[in-house]
C-alpha atoms as a PDB file:
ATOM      1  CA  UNK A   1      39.246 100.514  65.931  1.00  0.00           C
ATOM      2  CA  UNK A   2      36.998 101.828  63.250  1.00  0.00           C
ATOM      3  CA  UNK A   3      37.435  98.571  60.911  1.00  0.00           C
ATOM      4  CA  UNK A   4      36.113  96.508  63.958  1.00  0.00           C
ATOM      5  CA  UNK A   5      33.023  98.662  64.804  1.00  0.00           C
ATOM      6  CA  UNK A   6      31.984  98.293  61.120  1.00  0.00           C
ATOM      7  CA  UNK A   7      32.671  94.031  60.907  1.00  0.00           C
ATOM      8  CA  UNK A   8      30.798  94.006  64.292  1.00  0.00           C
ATOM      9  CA  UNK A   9      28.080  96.368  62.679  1.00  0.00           C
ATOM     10  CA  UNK A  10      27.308  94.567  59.672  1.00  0.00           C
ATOM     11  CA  UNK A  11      27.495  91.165  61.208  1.00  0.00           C
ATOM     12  CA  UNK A  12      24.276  92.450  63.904  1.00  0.00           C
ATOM     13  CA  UNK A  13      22.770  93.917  60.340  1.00  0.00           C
ATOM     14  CA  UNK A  14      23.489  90.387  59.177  1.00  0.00           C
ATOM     15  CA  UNK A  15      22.431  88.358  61.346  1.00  0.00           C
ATOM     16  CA  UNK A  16      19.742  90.456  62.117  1.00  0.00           C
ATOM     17  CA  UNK A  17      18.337  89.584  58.759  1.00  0.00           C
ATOM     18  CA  UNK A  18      13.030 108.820  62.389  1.00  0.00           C
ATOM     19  CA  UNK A  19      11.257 110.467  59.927  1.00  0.00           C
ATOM     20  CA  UNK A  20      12.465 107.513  57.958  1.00  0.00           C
ATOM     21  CA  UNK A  21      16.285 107.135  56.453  1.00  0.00           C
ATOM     22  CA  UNK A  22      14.545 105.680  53.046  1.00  0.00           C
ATOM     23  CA  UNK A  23      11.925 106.858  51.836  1.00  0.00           C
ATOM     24  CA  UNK A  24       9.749 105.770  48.359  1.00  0.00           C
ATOM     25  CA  UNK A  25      11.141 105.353  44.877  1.00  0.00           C
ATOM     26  CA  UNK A  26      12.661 108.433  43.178  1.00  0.00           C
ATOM     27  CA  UNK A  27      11.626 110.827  46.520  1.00  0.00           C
ATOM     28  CA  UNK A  28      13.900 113.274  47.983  1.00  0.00           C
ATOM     29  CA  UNK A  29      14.222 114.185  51.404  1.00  0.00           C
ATOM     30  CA  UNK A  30      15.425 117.172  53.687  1.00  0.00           C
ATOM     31  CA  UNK A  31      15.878 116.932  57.026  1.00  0.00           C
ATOM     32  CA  UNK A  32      17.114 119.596  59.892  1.00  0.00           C
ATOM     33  CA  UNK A  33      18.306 118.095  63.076  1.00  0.00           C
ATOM     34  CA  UNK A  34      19.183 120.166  65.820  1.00  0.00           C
ATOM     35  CA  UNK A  35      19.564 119.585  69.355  1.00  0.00           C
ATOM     36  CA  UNK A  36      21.716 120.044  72.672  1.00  0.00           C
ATOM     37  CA  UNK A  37      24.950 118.602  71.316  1.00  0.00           C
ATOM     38  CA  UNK A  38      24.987 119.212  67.276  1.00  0.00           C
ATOM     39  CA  UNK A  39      23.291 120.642  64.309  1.00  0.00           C
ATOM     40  CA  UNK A  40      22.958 118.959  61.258  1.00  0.00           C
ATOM     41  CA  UNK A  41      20.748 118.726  57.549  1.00  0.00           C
ATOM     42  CA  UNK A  42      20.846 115.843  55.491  1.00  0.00           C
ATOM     43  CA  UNK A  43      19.429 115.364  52.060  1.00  0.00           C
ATOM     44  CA  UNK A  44      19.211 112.318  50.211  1.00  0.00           C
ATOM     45  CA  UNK A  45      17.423 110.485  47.231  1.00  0.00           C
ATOM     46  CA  UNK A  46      16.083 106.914  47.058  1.00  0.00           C
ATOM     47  CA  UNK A  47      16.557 105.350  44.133  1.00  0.00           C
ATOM     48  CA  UNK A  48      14.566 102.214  45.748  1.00  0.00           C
ATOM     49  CA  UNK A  49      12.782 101.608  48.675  1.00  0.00           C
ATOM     50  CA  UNK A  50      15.613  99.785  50.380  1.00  0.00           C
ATOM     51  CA  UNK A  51      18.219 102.211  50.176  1.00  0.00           C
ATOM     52  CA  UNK A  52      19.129 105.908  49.836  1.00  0.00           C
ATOM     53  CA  UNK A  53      22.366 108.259  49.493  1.00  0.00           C
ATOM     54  CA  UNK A  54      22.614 112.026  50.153  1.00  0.00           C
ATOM     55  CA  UNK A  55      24.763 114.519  51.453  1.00  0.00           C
ATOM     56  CA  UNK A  56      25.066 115.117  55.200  1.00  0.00           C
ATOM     57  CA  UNK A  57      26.719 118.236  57.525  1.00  0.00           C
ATOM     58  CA  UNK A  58      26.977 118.486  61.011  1.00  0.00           C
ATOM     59  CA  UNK A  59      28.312 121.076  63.116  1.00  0.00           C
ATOM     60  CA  UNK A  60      29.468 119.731  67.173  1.00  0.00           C
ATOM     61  CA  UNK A  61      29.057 122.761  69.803  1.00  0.00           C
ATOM     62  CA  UNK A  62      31.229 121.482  72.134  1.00  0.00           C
ATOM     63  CA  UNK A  63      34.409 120.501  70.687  1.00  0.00           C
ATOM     64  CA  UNK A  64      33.767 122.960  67.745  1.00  0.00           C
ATOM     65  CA  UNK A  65      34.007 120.755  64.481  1.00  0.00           C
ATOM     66  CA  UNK A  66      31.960 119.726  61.430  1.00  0.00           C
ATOM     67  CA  UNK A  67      31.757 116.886  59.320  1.00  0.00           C
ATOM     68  CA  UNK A  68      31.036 116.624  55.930  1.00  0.00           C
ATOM     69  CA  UNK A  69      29.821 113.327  54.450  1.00  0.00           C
ATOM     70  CA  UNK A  70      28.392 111.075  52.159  1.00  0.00           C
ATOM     71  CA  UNK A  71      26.104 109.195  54.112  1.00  0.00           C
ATOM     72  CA  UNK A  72      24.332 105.566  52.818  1.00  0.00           C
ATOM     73  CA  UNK A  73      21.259 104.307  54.727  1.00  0.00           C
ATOM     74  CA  UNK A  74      20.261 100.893  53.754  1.00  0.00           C
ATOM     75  CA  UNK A  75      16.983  99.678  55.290  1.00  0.00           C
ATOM     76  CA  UNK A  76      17.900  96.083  55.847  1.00  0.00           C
ATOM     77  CA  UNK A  77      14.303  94.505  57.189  1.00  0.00           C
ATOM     78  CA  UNK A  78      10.783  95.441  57.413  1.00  0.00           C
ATOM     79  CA  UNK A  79       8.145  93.707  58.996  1.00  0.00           C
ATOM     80  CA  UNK A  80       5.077  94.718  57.857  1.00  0.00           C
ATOM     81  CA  UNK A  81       1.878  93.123  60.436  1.00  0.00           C
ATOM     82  CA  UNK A  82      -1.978  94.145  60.128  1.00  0.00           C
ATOM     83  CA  UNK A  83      -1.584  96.802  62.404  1.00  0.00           C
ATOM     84  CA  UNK A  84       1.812  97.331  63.494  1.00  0.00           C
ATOM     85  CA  UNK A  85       5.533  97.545  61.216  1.00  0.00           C
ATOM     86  CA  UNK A  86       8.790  97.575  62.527  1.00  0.00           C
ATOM     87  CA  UNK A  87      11.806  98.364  60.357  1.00  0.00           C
ATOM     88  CA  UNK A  88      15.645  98.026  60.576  1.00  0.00           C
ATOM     89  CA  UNK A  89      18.618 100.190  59.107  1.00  0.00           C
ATOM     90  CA  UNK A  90      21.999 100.518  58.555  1.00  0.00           C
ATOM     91  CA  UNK A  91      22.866 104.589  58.094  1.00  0.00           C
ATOM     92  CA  UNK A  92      27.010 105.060  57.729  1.00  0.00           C
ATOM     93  CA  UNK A  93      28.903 108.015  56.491  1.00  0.00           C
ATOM     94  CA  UNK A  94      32.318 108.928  54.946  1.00  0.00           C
ATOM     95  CA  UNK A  95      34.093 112.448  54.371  1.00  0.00           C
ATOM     96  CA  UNK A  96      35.914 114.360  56.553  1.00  0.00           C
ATOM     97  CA  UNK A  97      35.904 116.329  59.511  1.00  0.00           C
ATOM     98  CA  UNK A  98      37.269 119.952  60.073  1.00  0.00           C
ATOM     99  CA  UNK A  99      38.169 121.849  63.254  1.00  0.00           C
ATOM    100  CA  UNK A 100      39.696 124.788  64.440  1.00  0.00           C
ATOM    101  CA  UNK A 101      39.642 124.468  68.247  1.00  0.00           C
ATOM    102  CA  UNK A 102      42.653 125.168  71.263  1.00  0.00           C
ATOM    103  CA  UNK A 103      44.750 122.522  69.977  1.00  0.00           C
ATOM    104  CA  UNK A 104      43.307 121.380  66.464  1.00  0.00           C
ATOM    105  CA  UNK A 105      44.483 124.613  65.093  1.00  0.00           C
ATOM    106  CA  UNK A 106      42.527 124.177  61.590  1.00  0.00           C
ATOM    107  CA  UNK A 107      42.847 120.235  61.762  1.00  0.00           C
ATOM    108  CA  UNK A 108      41.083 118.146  58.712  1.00  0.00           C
ATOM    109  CA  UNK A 109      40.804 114.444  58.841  1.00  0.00           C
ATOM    110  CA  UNK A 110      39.309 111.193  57.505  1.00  0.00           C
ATOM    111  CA  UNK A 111      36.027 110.793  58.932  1.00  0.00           C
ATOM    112  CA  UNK A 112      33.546 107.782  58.732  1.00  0.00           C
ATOM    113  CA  UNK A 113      30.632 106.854  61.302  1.00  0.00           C
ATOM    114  CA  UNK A 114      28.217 103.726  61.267  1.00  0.00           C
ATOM    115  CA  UNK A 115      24.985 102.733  63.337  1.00  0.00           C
ATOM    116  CA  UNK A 116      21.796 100.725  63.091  1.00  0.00           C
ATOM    117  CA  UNK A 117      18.287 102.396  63.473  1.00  0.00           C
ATOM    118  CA  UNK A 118      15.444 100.475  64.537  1.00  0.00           C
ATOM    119  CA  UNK A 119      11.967 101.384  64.997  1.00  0.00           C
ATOM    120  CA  UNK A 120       8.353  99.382  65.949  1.00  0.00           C
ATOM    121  CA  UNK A 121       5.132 101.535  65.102  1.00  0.00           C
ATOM    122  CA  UNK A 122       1.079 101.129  65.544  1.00  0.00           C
ATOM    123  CA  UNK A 123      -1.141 103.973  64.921  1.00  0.00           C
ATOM    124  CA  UNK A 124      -1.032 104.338  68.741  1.00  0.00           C
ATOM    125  CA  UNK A 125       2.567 103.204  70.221  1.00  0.00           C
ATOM    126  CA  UNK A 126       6.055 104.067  69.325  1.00  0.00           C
ATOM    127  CA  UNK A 127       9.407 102.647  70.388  1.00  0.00           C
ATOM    128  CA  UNK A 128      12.673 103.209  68.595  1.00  0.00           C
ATOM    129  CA  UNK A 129      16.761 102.883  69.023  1.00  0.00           C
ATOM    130  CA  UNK A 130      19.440 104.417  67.197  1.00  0.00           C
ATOM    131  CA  UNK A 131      22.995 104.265  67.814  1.00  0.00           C
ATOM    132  CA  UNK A 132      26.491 105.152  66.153  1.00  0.00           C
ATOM    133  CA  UNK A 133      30.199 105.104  66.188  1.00  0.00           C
ATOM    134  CA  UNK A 134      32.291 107.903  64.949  1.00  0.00           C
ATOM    135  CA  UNK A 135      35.873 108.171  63.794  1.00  0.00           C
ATOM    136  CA  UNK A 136      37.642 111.428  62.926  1.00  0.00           C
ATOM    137  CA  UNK A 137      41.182 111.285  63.883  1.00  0.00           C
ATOM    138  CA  UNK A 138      42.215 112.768  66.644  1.00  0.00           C
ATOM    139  CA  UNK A 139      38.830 115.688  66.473  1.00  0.00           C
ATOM    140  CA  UNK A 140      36.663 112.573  67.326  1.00  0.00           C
ATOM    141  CA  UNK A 141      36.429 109.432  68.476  1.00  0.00           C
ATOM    142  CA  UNK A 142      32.518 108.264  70.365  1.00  0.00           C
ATOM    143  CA  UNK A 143      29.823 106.093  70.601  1.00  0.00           C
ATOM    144  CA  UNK A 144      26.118 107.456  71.250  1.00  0.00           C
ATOM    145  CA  UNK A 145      22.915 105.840  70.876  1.00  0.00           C
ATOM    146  CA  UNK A 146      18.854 107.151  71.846  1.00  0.00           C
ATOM    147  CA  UNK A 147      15.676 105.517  72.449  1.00  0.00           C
ATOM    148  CA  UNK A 148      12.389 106.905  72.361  1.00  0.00           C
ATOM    149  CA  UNK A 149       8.683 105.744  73.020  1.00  0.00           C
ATOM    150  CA  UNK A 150       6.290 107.472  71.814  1.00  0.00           C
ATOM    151  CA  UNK A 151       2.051 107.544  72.109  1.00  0.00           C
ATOM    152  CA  UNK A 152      -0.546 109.079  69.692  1.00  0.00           C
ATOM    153  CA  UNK A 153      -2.989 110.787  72.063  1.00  0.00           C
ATOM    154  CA  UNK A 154      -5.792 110.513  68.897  1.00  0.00           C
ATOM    155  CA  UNK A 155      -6.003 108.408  65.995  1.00  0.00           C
ATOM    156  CA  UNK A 156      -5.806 110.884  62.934  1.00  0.00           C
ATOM    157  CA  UNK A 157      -6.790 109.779  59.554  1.00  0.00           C
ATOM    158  CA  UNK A 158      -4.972 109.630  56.503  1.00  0.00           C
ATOM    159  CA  UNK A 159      -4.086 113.484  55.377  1.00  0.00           C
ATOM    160  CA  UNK A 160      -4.735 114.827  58.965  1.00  0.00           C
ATOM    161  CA  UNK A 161      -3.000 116.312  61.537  1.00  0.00           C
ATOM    162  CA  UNK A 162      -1.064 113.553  63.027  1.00  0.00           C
ATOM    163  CA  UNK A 163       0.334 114.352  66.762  1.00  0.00           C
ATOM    164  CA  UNK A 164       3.265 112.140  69.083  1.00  0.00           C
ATOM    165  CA  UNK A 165       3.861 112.682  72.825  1.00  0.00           C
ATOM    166  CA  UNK A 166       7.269 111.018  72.696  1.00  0.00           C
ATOM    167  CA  UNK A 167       9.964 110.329  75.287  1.00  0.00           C
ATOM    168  CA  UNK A 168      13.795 110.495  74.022  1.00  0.00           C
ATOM    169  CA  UNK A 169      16.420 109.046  76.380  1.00  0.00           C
ATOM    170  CA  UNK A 170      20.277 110.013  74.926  1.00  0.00           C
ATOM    171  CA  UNK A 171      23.305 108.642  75.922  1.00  0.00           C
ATOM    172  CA  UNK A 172      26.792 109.704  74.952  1.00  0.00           C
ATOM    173  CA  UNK A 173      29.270 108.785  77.278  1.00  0.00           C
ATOM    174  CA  UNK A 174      32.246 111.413  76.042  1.00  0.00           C
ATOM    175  CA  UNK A 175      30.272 114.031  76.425  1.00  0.00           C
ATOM    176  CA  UNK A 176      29.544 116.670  79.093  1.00  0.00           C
ATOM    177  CA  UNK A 177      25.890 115.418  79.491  1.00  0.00           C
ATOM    178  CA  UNK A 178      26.094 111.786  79.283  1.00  0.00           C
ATOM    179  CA  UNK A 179      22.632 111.301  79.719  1.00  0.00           C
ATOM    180  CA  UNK A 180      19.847 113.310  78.363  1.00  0.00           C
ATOM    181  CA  UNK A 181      15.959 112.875  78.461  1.00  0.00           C
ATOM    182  CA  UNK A 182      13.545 115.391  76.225  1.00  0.00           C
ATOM    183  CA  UNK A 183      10.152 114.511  76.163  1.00  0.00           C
ATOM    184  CA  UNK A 184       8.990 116.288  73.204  1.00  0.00           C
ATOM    185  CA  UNK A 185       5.777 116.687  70.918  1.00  0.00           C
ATOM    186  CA  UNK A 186       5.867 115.983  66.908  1.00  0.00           C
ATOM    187  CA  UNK A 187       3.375 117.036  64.590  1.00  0.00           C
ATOM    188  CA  UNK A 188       3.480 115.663  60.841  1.00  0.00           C
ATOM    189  CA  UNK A 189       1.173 116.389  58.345  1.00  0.00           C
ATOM    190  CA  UNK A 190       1.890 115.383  54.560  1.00  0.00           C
ATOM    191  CA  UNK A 191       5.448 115.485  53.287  1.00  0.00           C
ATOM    192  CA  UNK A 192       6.164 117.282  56.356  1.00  0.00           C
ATOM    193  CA  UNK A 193       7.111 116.737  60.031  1.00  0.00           C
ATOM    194  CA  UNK A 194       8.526 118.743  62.803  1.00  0.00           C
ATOM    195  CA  UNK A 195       9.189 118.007  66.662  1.00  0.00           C
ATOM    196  CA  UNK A 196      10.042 120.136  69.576  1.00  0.00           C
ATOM    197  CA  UNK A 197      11.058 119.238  73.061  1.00  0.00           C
ATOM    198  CA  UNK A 198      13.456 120.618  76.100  1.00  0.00           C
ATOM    199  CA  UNK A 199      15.760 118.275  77.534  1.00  0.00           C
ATOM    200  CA  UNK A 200      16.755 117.472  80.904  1.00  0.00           C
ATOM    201  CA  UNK A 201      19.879 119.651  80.032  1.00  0.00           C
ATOM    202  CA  UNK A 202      17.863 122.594  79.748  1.00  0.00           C
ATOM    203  CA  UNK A 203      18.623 122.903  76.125  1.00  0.00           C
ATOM    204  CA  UNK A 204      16.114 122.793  72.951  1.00  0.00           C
ATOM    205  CA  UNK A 205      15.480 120.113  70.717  1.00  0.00           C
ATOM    206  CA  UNK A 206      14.743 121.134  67.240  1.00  0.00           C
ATOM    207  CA  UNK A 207      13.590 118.975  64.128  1.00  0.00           C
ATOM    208  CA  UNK A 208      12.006 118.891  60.427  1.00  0.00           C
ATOM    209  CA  UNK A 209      11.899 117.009  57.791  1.00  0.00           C
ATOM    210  CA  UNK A 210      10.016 116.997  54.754  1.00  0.00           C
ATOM    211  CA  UNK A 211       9.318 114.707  51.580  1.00  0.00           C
ATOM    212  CA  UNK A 212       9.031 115.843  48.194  1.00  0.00           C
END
């Protein structure tokens, strides 16, 4: 199953052809997701501005189980305009998963995921989409994907404060809460960005990342 989710992948990427996945030359990046469903931090190096590889963790609250991975993200397009870009990824991971839930009983497997990211920015509008397929054995096996939109309420300049009253819409269809909506505020600044928000689901949506 996982083999054809990556051909069918690659051939959208191909034919085709938050807080960014790649970011400039040499530049490192940390990021800190957390939300309803998982916690995870990511760090990764660009060697060029059309790739990057790093180390990735996530934890899953409700089935109990991490994964460990080495994750590519490969920005396949950008279209840069006078006053809008849009940009087009490929992020996939491979390690291995752990769990020690009811019937997993310390379980470890093979674990590899894949998605495409796209986003379309001005200094006033957002709009993105993100999905991804996971395979872990018998610990996991699920599709999810997440769209946002997103307005600037003032136009900061360069080295300001920079502010986003964003809407994020996430479906997972395994999951307890197949459909989630946060609207949520982020502030960036610099190197740095951070976003808060409380979903439909009643639970908190946590993020940062930062640049250096």
């Amino acid at each position: 199953m996982f083999r054809i989710v990556i051909l069918l992948t690659l051939f959208t990427a191909i034919s085709s052809v938050q807080a960014r996945p790649v970011s400039y030359p040499g530049g490192w990046t940390f990021m800190t997701m957390n939300d309803g469903d998982r916690y995870s931090g990511h760090i990764h190096y660009s060697p060029t501005a059309f790739y990057s590889v790093g180390y990735k963790t996530e934890y899953w609250r409700s089935n109990d189980y991490q994964i460990h991975a080495l994750q590519l993200n490969n920005l396949l397009k950008r279209w840069n305009k006078r006053h809008s870009q849009a940009n087009l990824y490929l992020k996939s991971g491979i390690g291995f998963a752990y769990s020690d839930k009811a019937q997993f009983d310390s379980e470890t497997a093979f674990a590899a995921y894949t998605g495409l990211a796209a986003d379309w920015e001005t200094r006033r509008y957002f709009v993105s989409y993100e999905n991804r397929f996971t395979e872990a054995g018998d610990i996991s096996d699920e599709f999810r994907q997440k769209a946002r939109i997103g307005i600037a309420p003032y136009i900061a300049e360069f080295g300001s404060l920079h502010t986003w009253l964003m809407l994020e819409a996430r479906h997972a269809p395994e999951a307890n809460d197949e459909l989630v909506v946060t609207p949520l505020i982020r502030l960036f600044k610099g190197p740095s960005l951070g976003e808060a928000g409380i979903g439909s689901n009643g639970k908190i949506l946590f993020n940062f990342v930062h640049r250096f």
